[in-house]
PDB file of N, CA and C in Angstrom:
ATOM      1  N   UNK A   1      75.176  -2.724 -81.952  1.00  0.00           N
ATOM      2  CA  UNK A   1      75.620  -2.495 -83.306  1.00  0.00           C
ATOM      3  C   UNK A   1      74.729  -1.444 -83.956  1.00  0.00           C
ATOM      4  N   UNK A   2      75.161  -0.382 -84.771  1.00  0.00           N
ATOM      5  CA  UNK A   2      74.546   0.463 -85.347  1.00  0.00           C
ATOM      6  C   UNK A   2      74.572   0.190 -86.601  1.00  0.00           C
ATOM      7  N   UNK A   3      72.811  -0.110 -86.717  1.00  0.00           N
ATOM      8  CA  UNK A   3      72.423  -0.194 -88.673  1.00  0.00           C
ATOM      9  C   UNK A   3      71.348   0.898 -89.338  1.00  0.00           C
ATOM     10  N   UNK A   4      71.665   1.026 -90.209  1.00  0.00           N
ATOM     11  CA  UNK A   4      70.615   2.179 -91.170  1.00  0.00           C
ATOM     12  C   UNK A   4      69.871   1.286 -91.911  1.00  0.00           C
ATOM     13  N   UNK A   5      68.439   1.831 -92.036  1.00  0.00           N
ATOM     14  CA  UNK A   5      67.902   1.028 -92.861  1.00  0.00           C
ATOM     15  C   UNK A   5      67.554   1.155 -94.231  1.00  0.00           C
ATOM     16  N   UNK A   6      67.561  -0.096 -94.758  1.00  0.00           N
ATOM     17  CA  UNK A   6      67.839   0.552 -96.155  1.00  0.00           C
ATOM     18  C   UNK A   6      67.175   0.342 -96.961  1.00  0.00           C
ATOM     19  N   UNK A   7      66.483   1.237 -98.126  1.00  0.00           N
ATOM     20  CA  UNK A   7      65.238   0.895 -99.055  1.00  0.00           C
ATOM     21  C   UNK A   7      65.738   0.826-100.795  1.00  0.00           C
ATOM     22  N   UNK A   8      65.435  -0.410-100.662  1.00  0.00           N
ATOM     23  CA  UNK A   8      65.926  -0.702-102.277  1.00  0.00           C
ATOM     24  C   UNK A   8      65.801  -0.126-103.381  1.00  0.00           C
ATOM     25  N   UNK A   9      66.043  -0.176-104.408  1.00  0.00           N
ATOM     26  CA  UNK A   9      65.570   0.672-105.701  1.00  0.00           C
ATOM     27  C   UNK A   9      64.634   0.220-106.403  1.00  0.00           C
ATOM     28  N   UNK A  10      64.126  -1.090-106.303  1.00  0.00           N
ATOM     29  CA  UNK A  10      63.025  -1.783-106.854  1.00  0.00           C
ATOM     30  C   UNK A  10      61.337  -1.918-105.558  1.00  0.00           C
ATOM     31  N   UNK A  11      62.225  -1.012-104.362  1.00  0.00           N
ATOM     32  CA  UNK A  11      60.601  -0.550-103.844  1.00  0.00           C
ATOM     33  C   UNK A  11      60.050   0.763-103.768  1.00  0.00           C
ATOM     34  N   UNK A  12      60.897   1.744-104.277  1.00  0.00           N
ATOM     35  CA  UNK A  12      60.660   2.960-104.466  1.00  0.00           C
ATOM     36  C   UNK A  12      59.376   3.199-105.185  1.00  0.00           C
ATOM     37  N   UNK A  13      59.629   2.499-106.372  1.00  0.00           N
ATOM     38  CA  UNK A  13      58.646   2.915-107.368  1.00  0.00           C
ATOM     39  C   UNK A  13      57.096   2.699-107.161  1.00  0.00           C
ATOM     40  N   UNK A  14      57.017   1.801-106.147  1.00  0.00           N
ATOM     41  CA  UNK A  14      55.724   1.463-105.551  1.00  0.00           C
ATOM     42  C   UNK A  14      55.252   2.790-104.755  1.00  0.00           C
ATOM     43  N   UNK A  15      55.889   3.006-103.942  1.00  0.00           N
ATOM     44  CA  UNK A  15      55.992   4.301-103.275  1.00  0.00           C
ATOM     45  C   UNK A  15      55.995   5.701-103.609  1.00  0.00           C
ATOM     46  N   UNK A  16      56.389   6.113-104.856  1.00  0.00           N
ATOM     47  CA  UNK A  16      56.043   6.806-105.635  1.00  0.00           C
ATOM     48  C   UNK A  16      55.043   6.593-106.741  1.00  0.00           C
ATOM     49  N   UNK A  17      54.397   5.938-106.680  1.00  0.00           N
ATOM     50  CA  UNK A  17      53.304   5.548-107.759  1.00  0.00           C
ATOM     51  C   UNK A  17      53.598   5.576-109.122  1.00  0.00           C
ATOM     52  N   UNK A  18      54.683   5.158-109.494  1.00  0.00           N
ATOM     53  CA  UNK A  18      55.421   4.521-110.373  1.00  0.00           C
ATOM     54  C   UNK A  18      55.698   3.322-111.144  1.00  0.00           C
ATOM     55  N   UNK A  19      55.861   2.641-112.185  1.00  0.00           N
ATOM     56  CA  UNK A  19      55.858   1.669-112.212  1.00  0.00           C
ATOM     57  C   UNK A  19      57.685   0.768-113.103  1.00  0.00           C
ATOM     58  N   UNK A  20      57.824   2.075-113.211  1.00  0.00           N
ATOM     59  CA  UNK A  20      59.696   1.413-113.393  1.00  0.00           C
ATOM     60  C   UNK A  20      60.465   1.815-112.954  1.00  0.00           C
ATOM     61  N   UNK A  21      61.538   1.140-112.579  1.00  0.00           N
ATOM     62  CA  UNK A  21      62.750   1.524-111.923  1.00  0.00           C
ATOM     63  C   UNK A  21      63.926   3.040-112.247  1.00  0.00           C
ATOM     64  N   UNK A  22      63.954   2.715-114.078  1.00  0.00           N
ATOM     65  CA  UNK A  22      64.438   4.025-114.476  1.00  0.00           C
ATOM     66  C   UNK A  22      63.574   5.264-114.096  1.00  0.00           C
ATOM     67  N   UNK A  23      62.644   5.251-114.130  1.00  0.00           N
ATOM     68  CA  UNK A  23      61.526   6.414-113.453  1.00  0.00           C
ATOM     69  C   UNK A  23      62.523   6.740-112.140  1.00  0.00           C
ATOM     70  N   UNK A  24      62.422   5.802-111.050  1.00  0.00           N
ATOM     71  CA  UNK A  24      62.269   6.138-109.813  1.00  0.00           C
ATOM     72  C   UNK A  24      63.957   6.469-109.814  1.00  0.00           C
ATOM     73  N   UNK A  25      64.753   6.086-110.553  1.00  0.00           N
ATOM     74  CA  UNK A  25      65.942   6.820-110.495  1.00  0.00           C
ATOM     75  C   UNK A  25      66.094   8.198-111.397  1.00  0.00           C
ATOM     76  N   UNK A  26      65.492   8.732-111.989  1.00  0.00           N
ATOM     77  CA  UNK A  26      65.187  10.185-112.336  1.00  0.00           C
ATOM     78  C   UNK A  26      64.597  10.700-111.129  1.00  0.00           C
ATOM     79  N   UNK A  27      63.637  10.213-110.410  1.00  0.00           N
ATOM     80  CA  UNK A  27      62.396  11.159-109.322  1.00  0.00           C
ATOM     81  C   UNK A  27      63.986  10.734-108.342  1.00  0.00           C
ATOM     82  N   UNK A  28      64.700  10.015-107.636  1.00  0.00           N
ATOM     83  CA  UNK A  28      65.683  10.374-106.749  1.00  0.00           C
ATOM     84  C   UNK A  28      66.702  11.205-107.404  1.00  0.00           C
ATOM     85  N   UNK A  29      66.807  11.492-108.354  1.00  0.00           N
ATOM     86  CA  UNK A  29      67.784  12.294-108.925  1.00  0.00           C
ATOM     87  C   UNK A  29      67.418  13.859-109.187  1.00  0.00           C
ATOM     88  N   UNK A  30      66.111  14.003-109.184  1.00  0.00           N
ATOM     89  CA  UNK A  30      65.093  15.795-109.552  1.00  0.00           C
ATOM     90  C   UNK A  30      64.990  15.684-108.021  1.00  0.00           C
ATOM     91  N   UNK A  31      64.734  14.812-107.213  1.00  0.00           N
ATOM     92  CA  UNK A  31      64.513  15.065-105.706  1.00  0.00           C
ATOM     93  C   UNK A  31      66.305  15.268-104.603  1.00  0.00           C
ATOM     94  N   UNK A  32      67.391  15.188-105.414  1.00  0.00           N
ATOM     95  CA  UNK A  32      68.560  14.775-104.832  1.00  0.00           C
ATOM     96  C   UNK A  32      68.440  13.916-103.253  1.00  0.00           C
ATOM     97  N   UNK A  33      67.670  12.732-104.302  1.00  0.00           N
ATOM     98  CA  UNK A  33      68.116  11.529-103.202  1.00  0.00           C
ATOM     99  C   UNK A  33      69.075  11.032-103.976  1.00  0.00           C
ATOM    100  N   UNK A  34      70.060  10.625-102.828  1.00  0.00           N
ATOM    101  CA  UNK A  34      71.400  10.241-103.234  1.00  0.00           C
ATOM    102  C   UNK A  34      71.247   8.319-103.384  1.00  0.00           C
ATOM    103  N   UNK A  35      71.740   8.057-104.051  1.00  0.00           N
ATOM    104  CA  UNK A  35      71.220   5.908-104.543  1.00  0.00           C
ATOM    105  C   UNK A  35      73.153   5.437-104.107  1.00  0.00           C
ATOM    106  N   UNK A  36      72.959   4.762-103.326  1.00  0.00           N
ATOM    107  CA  UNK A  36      74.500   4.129-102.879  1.00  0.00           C
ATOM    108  C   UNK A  36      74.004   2.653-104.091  1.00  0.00           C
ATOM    109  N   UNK A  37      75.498   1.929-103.772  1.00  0.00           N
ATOM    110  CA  UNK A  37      75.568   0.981-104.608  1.00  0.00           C
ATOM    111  C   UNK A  37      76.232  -0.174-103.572  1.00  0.00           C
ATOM    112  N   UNK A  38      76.077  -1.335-103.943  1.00  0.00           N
ATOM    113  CA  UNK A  38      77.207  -2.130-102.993  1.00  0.00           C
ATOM    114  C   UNK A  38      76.584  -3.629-103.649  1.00  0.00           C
ATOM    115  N   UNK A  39      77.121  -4.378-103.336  1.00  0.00           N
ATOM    116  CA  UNK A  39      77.063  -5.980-103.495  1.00  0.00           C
ATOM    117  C   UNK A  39      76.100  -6.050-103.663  1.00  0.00           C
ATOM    118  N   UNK A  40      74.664  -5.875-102.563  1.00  0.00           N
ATOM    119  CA  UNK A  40      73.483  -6.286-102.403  1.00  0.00           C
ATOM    120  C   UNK A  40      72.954  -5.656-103.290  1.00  0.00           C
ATOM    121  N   UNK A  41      73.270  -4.466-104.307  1.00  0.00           N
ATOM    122  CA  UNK A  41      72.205  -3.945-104.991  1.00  0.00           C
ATOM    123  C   UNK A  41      72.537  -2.802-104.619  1.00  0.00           C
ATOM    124  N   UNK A  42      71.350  -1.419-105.556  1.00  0.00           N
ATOM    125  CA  UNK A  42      71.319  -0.611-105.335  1.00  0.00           C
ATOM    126  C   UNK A  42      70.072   0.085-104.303  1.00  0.00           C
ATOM    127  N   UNK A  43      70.601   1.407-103.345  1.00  0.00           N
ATOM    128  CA  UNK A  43      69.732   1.387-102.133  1.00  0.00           C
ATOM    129  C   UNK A  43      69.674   3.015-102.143  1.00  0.00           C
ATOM    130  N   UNK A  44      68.721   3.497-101.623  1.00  0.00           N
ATOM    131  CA  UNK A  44      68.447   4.790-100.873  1.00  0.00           C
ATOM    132  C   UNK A  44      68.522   4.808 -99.216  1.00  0.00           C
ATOM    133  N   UNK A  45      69.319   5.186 -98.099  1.00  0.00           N
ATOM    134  CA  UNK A  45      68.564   5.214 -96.910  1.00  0.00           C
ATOM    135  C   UNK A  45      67.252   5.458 -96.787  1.00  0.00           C
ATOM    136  N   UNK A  46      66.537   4.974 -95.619  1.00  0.00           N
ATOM    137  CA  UNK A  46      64.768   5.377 -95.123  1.00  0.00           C
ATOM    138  C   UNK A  46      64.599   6.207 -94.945  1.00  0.00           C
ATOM    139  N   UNK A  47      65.586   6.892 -93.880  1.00  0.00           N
ATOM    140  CA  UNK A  47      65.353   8.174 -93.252  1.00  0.00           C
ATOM    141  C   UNK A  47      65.251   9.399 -94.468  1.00  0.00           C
ATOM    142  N   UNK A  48      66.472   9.117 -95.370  1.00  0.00           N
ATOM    143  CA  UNK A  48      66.323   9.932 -96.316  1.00  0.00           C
ATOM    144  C   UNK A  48      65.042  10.536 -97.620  1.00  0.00           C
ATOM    145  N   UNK A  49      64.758   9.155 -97.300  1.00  0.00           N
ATOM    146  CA  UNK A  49      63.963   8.937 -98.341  1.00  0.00           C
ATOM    147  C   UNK A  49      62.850   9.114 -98.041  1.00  0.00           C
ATOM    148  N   UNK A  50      62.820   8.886 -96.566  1.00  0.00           N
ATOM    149  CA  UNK A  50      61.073   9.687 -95.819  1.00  0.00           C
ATOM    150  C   UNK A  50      61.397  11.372 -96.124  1.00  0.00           C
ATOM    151  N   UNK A  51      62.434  11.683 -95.935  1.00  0.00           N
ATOM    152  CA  UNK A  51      62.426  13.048 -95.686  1.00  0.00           C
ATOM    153  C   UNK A  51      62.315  14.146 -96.978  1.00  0.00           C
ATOM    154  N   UNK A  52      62.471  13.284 -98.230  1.00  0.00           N
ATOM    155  CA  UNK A  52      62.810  13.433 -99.521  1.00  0.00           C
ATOM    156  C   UNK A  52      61.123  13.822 -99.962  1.00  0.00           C
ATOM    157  N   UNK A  53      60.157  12.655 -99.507  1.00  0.00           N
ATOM    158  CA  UNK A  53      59.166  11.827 -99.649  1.00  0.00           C
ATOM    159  C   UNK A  53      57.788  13.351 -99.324  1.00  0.00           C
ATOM    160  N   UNK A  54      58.397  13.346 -97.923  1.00  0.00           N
ATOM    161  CA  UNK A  54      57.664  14.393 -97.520  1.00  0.00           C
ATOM    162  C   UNK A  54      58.569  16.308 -97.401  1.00  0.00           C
ATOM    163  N   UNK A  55      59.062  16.518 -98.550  1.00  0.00           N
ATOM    164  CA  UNK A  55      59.529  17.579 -98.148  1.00  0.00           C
ATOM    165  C   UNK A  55      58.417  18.606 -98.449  1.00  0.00           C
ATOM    166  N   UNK A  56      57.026  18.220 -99.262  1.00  0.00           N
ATOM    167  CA  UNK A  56      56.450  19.297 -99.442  1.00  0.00           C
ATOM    168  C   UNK A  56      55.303  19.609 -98.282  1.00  0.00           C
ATOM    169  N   UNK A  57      55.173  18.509 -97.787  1.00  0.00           N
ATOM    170  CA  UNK A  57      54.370  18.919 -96.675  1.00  0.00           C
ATOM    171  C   UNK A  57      54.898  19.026 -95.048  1.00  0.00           C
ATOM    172  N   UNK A  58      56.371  19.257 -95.255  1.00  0.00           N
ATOM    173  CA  UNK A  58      57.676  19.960 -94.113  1.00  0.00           C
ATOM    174  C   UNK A  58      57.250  21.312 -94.644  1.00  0.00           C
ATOM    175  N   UNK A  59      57.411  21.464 -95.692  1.00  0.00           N
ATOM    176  CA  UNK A  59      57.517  23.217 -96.297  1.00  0.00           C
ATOM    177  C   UNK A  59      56.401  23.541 -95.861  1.00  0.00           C
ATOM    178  N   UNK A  60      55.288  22.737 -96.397  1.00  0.00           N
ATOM    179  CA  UNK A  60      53.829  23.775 -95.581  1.00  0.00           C
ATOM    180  C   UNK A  60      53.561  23.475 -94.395  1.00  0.00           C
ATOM    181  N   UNK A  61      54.077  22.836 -93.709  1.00  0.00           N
ATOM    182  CA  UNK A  61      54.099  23.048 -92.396  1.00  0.00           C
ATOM    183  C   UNK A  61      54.536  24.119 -91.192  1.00  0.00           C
ATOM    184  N   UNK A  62      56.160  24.467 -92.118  1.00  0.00           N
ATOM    185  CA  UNK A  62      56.840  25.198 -91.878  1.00  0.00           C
ATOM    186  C   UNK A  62      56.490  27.310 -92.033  1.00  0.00           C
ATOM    187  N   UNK A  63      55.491  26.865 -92.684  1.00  0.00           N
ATOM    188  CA  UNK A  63      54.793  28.110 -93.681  1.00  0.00           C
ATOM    189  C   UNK A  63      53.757  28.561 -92.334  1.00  0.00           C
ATOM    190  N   UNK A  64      53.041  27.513 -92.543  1.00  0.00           N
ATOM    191  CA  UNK A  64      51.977  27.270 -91.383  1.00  0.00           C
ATOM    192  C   UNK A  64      52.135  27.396 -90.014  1.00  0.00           C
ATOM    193  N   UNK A  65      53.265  27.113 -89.184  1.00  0.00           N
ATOM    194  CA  UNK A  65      53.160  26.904 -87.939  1.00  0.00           C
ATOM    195  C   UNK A  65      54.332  27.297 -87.011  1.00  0.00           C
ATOM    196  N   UNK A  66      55.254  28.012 -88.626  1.00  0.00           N
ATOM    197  CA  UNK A  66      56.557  28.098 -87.869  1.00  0.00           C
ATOM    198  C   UNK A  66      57.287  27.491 -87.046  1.00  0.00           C
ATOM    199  N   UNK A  67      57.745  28.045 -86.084  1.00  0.00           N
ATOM    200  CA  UNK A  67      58.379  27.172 -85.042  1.00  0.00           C
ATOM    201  C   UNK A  67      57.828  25.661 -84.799  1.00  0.00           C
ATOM    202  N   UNK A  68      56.402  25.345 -84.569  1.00  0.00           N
ATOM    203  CA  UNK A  68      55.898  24.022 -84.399  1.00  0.00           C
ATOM    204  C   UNK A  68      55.676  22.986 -85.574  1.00  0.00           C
ATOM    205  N   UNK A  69      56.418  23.219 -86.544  1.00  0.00           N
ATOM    206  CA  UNK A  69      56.255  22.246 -87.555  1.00  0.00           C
ATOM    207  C   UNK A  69      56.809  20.986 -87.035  1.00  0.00           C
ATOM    208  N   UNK A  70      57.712  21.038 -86.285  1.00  0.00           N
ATOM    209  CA  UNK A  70      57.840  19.716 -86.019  1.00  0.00           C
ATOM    210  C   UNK A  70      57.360  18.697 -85.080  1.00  0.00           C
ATOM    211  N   UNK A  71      56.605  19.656 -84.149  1.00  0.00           N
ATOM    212  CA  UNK A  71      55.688  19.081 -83.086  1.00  0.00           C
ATOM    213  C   UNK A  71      54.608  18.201 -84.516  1.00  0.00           C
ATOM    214  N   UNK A  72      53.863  19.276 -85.254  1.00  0.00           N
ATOM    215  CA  UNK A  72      52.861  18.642 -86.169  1.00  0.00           C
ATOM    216  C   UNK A  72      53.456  17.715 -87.128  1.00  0.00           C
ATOM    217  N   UNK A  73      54.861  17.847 -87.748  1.00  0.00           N
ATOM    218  CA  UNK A  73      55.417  16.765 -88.508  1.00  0.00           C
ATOM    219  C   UNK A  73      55.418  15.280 -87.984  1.00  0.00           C
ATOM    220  N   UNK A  74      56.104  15.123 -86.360  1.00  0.00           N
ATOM    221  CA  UNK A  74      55.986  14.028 -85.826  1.00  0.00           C
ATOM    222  C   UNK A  74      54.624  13.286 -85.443  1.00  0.00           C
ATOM    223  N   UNK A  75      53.488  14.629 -85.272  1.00  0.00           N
ATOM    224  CA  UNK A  75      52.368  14.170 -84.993  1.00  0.00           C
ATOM    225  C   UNK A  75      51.851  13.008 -86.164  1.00  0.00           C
ATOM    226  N   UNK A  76      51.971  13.500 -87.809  1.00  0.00           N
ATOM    227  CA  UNK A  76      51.561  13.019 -88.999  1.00  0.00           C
ATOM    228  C   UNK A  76      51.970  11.506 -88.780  1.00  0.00           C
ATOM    229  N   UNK A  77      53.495  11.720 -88.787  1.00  0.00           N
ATOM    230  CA  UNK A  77      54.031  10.475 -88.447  1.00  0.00           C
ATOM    231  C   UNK A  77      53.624   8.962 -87.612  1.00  0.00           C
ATOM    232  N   UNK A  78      52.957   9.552 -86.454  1.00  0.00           N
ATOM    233  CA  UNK A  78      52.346   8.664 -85.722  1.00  0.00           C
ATOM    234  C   UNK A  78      51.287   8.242 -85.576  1.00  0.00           C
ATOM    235  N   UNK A  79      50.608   9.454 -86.588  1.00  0.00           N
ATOM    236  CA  UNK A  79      49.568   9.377 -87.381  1.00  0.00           C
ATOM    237  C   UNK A  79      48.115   9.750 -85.659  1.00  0.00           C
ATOM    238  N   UNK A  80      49.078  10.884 -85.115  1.00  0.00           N
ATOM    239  CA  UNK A  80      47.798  11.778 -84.144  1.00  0.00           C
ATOM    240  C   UNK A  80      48.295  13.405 -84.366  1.00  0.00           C
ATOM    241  N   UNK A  81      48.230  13.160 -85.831  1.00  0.00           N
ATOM    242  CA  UNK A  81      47.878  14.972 -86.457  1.00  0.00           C
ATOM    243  C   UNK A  81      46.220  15.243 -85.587  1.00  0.00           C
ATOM    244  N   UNK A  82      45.281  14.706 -85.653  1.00  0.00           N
ATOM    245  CA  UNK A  82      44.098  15.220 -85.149  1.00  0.00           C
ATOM    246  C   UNK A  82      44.192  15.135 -83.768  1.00  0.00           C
ATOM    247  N   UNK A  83      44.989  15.031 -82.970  1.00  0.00           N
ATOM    248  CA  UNK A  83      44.888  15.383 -81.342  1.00  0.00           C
ATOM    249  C   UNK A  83      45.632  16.910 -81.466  1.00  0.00           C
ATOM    250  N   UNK A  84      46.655  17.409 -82.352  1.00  0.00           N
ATOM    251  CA  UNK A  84      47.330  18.453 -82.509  1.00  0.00           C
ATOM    252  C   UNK A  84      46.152  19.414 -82.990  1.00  0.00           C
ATOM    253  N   UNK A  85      45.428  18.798 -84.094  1.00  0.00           N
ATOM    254  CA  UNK A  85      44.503  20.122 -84.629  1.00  0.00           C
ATOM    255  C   UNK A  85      43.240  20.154 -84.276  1.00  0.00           C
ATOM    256  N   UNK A  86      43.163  19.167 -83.232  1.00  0.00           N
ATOM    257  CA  UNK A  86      41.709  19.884 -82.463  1.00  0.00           C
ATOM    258  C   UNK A  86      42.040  20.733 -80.680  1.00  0.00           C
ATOM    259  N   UNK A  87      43.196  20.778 -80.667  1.00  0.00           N
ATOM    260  CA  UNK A  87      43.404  21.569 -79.146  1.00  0.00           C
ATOM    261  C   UNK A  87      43.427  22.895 -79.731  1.00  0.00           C
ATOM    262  N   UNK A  88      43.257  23.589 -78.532  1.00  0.00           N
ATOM    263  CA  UNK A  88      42.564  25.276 -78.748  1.00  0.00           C
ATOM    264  C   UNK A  88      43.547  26.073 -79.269  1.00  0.00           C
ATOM    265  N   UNK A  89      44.900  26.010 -78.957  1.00  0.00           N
ATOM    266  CA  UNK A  89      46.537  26.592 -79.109  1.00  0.00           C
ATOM    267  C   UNK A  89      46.746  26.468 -81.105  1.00  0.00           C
ATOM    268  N   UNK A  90      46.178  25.115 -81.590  1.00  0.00           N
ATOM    269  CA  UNK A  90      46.197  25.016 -82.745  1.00  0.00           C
ATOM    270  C   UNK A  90      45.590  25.938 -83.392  1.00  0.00           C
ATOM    271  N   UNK A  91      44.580  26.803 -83.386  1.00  0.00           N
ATOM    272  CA  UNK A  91      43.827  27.048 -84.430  1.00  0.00           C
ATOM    273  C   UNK A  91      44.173  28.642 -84.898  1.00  0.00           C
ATOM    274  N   UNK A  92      45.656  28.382 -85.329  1.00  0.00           N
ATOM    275  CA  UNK A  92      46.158  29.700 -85.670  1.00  0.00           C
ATOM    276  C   UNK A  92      46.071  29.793 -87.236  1.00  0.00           C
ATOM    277  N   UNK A  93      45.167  31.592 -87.465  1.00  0.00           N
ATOM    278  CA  UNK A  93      44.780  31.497 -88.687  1.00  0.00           C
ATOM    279  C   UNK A  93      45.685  32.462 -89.798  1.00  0.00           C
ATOM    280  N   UNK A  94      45.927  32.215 -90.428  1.00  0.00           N
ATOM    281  CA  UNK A  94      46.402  32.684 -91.972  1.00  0.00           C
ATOM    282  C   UNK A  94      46.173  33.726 -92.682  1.00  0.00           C
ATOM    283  N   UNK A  95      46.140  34.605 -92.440  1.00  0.00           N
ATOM    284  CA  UNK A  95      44.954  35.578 -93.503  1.00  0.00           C
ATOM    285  C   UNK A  95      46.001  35.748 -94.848  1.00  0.00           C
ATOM    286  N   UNK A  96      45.130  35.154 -96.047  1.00  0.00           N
ATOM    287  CA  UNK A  96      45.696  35.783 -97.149  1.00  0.00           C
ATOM    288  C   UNK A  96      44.855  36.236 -97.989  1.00  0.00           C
ATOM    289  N   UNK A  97      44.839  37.066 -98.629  1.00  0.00           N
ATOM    290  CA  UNK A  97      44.451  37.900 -99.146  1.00  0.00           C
ATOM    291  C   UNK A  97      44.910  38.190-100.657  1.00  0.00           C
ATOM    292  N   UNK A  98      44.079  38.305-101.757  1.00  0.00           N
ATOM    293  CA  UNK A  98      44.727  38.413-103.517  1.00  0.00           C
ATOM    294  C   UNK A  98      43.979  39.782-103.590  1.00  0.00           C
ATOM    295  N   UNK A  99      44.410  40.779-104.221  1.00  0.00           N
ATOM    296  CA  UNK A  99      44.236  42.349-104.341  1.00  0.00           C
ATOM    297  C   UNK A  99      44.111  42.184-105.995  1.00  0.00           C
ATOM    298  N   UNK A 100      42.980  42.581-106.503  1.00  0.00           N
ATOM    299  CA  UNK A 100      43.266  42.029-108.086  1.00  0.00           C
ATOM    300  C   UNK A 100      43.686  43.718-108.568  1.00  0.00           C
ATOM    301  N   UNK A 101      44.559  43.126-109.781  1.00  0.00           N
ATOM    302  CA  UNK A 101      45.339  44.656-110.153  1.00  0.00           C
ATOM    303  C   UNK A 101      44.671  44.945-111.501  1.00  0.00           C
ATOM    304  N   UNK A 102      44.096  43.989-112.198  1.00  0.00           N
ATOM    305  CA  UNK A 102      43.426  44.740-113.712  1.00  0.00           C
ATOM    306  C   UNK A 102      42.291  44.971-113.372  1.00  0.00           C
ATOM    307  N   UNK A 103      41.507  45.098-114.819  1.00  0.00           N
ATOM    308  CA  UNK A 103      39.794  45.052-114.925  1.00  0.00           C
ATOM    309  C   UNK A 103      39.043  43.739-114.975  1.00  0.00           C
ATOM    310  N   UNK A 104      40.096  42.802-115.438  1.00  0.00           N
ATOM    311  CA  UNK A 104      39.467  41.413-115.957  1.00  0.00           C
ATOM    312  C   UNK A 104      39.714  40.957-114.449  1.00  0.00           C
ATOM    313  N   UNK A 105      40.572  41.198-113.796  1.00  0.00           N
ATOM    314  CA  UNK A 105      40.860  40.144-112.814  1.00  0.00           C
ATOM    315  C   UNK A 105      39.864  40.891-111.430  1.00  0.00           C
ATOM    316  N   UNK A 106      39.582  41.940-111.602  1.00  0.00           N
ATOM    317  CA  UNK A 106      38.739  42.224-110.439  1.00  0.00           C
ATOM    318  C   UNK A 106      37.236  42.141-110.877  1.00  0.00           C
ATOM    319  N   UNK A 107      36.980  41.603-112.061  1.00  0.00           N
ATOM    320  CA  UNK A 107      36.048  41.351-112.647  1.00  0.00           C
ATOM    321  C   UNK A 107      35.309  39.670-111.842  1.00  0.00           C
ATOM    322  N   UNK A 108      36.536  38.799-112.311  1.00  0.00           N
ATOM    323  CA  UNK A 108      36.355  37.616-111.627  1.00  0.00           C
ATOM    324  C   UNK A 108      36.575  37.217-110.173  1.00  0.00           C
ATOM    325  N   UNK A 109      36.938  38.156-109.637  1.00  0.00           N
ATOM    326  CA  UNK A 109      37.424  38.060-108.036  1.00  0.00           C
ATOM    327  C   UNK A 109      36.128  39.001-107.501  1.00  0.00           C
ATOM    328  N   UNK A 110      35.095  39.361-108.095  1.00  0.00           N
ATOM    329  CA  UNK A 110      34.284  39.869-106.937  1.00  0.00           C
ATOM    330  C   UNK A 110      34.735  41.660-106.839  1.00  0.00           C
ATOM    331  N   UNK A 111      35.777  41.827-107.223  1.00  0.00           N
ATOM    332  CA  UNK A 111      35.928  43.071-106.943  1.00  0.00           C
ATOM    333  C   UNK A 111      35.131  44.485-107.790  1.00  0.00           C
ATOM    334  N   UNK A 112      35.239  45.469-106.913  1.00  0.00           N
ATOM    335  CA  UNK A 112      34.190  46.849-107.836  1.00  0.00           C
ATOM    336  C   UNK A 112      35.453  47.731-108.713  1.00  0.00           C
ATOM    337  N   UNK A 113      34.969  47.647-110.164  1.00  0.00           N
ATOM    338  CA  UNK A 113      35.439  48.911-111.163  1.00  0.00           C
ATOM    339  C   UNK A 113      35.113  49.793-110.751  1.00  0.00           C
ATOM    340  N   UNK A 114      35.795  51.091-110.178  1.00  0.00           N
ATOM    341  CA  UNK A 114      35.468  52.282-109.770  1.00  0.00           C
ATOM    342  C   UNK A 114      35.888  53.037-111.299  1.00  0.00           C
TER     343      UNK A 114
END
């Protein structure tokens, strides 16, 4: 038999560090998690709601590692992100760089007024 699992509307708010229900139905509603309804109450799927949960650290993952975000996403998950970021293949670096464009701002960034 195939079941989804399903997370209530009165445990969300725990989970979001929240403490009322109308809250946590605004944060699924600015997040478009979708809230079903039925007999038992009102529900979010898990899956969804993990994915909702963590979309900002999918995005920087995605930023980060490109193609392997999801090798490192599942890693988080299972909670052996640190076997991923201590092998040698991991330690791909970033360079970013801020170019300051006024006087004030290359003032505070270290940079020289020519």
């Amino acid at each position: 038999m195939f079941y989804i699992n399903r997370m209530y509307l009165k445990e969300i708010p725990k989970l979001i560090n929240r403490k009322d229900i109308r809250t946590a139905k605004k944060w699924c509603k600015k997040n478009h998690l979708k809230i079903h309804k039925d007999s038992s109450g009102e529900f979010a799927f898990l899956n969804d709601f993990d994915l909702v949960f963590d979309k900002l650290l999918i995005n920087d993952l995605k930023l980060k590692y490109d193609d392997n975000w999801e090798d490192y996403y599942h890693a988080y998950n299972k909670n052996e992100l640190h076997k991923i970021l201590d092998s040698p293949q991991s330690k791909k670096v970033v360079k970013m760089s801020y170019v300051p464009k006024g006087k004030l701002s290359s003032k505070l960034f270290g940079g020289s007024l020519k």
